[in-house]
N, C-alpha and C. Protein backbone atom coordinates (compact mmCIF):
# COMPACT_ATOMS: atom_id res chain seq x y z
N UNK A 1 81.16 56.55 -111.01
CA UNK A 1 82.42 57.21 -111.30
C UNK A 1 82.17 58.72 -111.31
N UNK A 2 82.83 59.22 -110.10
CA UNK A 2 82.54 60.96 -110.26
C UNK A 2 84.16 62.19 -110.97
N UNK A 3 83.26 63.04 -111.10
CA UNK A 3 84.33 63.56 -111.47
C UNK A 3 85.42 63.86 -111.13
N UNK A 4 85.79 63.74 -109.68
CA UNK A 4 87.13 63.87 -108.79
C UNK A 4 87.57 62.75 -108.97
N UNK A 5 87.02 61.65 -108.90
CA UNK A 5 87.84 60.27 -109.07
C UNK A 5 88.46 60.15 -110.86
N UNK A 6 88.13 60.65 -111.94
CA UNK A 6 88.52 60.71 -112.80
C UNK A 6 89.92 61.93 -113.07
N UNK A 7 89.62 62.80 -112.52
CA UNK A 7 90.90 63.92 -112.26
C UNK A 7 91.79 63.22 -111.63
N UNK A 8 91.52 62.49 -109.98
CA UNK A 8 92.80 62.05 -109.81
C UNK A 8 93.53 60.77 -110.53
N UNK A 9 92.43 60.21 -110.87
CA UNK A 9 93.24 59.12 -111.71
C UNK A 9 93.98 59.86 -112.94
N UNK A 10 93.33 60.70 -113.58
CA UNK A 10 94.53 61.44 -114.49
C UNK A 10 95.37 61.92 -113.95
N UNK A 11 95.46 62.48 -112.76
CA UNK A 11 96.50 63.48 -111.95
C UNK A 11 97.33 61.94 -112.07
N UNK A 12 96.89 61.14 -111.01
CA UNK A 12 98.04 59.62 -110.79
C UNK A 12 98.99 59.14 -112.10
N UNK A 13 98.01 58.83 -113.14
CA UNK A 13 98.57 58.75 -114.80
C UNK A 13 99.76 59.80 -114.73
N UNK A 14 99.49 61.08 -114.81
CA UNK A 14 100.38 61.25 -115.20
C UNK A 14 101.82 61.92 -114.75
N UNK A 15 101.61 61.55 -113.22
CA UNK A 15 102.47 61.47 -112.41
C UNK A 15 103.47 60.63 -112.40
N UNK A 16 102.95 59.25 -112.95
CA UNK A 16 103.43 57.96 -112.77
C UNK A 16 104.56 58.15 -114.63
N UNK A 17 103.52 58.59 -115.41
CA UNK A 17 104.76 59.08 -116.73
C UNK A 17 105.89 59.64 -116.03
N UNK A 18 105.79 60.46 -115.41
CA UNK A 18 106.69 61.80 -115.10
C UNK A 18 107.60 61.14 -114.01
N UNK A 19 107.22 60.21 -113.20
CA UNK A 19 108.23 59.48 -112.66
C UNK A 19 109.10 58.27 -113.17
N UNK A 20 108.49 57.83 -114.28
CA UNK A 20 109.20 56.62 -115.35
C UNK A 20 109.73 57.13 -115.98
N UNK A 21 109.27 58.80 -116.72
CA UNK A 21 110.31 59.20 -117.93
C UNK A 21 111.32 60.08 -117.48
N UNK A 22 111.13 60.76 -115.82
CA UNK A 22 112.34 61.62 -115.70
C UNK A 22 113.48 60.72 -115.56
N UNK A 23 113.82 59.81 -114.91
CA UNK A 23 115.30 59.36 -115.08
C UNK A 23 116.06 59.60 -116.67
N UNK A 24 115.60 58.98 -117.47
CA UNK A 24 116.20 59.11 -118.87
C UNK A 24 116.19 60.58 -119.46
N UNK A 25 114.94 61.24 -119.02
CA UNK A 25 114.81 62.43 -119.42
C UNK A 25 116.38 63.54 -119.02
N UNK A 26 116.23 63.25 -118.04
CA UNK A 26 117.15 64.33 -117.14
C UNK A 26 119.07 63.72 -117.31
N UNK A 27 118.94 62.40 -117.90
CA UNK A 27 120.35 62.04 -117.98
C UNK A 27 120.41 62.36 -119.65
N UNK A 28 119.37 62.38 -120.40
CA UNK A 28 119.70 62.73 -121.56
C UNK A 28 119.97 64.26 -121.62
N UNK A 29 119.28 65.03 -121.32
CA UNK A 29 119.47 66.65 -120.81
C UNK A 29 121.14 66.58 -120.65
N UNK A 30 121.17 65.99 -119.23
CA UNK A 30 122.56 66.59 -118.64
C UNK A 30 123.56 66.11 -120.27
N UNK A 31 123.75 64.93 -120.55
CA UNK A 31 124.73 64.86 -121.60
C UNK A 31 124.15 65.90 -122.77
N UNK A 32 123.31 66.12 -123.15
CA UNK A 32 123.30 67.08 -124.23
C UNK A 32 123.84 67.91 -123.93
N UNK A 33 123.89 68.62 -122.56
CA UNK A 33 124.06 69.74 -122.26
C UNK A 33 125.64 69.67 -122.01
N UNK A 34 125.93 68.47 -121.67
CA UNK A 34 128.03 68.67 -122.10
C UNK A 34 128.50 68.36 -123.54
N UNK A 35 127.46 67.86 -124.20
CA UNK A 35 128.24 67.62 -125.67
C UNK A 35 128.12 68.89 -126.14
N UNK A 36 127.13 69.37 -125.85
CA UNK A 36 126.75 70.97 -126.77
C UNK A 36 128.20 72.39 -125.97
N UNK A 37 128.61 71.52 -124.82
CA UNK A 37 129.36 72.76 -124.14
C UNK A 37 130.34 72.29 -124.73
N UNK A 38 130.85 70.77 -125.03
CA UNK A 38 132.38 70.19 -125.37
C UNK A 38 132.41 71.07 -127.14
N UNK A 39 131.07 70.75 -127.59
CA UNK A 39 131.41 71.34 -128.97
C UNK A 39 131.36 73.11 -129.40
N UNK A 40 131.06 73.51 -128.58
CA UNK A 40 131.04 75.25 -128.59
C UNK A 40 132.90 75.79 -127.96
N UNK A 41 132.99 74.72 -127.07
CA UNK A 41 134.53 74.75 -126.75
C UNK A 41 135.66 74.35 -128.10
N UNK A 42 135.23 73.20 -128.86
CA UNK A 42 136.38 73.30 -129.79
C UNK A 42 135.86 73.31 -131.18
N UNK A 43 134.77 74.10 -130.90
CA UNK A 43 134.08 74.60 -132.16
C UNK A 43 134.02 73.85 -133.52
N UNK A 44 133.74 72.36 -133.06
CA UNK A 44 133.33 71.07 -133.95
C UNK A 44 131.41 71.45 -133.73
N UNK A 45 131.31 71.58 -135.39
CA UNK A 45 129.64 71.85 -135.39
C UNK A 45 129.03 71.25 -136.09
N UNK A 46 129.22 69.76 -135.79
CA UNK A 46 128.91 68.48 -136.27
C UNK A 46 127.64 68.33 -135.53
N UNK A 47 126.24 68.22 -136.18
CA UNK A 47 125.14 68.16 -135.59
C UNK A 47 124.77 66.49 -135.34
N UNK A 48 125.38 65.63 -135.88
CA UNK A 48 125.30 64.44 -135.42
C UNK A 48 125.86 63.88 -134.25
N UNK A 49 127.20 64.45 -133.58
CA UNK A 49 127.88 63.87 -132.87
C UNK A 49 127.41 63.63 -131.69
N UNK A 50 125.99 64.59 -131.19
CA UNK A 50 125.42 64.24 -129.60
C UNK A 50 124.49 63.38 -129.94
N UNK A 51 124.35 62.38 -130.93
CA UNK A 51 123.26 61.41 -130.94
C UNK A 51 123.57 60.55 -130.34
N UNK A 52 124.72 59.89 -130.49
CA UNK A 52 125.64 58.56 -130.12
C UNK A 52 125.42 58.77 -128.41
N UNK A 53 126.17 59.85 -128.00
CA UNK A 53 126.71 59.84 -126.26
C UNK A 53 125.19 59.61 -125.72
N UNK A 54 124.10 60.21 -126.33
CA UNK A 54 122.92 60.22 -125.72
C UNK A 54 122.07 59.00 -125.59
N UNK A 55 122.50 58.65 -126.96
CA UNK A 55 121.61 57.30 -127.03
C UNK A 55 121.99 56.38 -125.96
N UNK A 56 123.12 56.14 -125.91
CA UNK A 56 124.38 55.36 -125.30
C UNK A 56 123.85 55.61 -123.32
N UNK A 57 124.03 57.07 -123.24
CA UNK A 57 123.70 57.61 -121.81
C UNK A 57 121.75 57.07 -121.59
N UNK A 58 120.87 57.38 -122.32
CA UNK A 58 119.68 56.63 -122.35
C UNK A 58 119.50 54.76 -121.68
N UNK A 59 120.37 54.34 -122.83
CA UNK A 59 120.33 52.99 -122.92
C UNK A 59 120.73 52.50 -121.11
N UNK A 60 121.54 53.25 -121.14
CA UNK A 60 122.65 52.60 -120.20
C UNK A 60 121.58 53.41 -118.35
N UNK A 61 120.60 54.44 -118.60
CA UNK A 61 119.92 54.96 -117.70
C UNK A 61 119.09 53.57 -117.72
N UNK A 62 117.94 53.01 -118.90
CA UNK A 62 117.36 52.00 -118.85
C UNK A 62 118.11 51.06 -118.14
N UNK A 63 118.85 50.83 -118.29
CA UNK A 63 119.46 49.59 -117.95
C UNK A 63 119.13 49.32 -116.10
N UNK A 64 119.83 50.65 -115.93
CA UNK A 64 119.81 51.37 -114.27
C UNK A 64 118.69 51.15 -113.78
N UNK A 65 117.72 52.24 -114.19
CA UNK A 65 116.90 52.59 -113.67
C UNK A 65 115.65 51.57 -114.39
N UNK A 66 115.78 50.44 -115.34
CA UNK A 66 114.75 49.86 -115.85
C UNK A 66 113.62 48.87 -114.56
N UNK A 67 114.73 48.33 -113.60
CA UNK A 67 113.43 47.15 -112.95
C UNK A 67 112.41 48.21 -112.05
N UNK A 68 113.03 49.59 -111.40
CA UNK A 68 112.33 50.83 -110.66
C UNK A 68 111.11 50.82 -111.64
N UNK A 69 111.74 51.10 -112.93
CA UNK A 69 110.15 52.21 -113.40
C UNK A 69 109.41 50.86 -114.09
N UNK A 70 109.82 49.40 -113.92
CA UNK A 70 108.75 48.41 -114.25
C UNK A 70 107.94 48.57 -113.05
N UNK A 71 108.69 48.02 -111.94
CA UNK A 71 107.43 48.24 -110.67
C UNK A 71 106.49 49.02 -109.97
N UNK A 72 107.20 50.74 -111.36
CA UNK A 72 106.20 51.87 -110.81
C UNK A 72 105.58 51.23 -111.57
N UNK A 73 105.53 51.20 -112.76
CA UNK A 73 104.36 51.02 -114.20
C UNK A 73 103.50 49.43 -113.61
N UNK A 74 104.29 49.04 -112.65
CA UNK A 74 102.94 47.41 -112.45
C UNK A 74 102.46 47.64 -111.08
N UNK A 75 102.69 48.69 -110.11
CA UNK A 75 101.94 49.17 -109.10
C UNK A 75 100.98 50.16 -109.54
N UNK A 76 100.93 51.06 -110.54
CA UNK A 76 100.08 51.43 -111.05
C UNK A 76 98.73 50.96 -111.25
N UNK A 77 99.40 50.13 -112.63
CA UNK A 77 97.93 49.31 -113.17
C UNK A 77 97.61 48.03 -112.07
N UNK A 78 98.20 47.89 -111.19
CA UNK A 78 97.39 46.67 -110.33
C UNK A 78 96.71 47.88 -109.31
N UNK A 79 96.93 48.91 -109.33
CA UNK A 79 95.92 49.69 -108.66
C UNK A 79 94.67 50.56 -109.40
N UNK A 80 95.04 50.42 -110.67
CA UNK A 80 94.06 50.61 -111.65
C UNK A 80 92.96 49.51 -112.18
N UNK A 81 93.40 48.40 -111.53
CA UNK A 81 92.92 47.15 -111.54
C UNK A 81 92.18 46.92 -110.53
N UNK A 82 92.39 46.90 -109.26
CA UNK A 82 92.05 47.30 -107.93
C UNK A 82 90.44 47.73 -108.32
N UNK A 83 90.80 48.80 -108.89
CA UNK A 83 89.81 50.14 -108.65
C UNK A 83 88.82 49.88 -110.09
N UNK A 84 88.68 48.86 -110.58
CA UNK A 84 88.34 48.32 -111.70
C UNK A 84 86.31 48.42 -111.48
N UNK A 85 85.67 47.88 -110.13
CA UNK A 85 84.88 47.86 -109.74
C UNK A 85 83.95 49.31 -109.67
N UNK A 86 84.72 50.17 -109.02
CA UNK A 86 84.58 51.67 -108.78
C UNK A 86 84.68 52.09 -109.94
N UNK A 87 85.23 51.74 -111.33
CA UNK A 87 84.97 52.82 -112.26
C UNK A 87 83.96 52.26 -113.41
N UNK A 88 83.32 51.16 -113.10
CA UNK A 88 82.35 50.08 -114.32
C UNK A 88 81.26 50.37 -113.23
N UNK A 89 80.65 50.91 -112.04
CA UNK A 89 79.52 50.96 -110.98
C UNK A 89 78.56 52.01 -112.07
């Protein structure tokens, strides 16, 4: 096991986060970013009220986007599996 093969397997890791967590990431963003504009507009400064739309917008991204980021997350580790030989040598 050399040291480039350990970088890219971290580089891969955490590429593979960054492609499972941006969907939810970026739909939770965008709704924060209209609840926070809906409430500066009618100047309700209720710090609870963007929990609900978000959670809700999350859930409902999982839902979407959940069987995608299973088959990134099990092409991964069956290639981390793969490569099981090459990193126990």
């Amino acid at each position: 096991m050399t040291e480039g093969f350990i970088v890219s397997l971290g580089r891969e890791a955490l590429l593979t986060v960054l492609k499972v967590a941006g969907p939810m990431l970026g739909i939770g963003l965008i709704v924060g970013l209209f609840i926070s504009i809906l409430q500066a507009t009618t100047q309700i400064q209720e710090q609870t009220l963007s929990f609900v739309p978000k959670i809700l917008a999350i859930l409902g991204a999982m839902l979407i986007f959940g069987p995608w980021m299973l088959r990134t997350m099990i092409d991964f580790v069956q290639r981390l599996y793969g490569q099981i030989g090459f990193i126990i040598r």
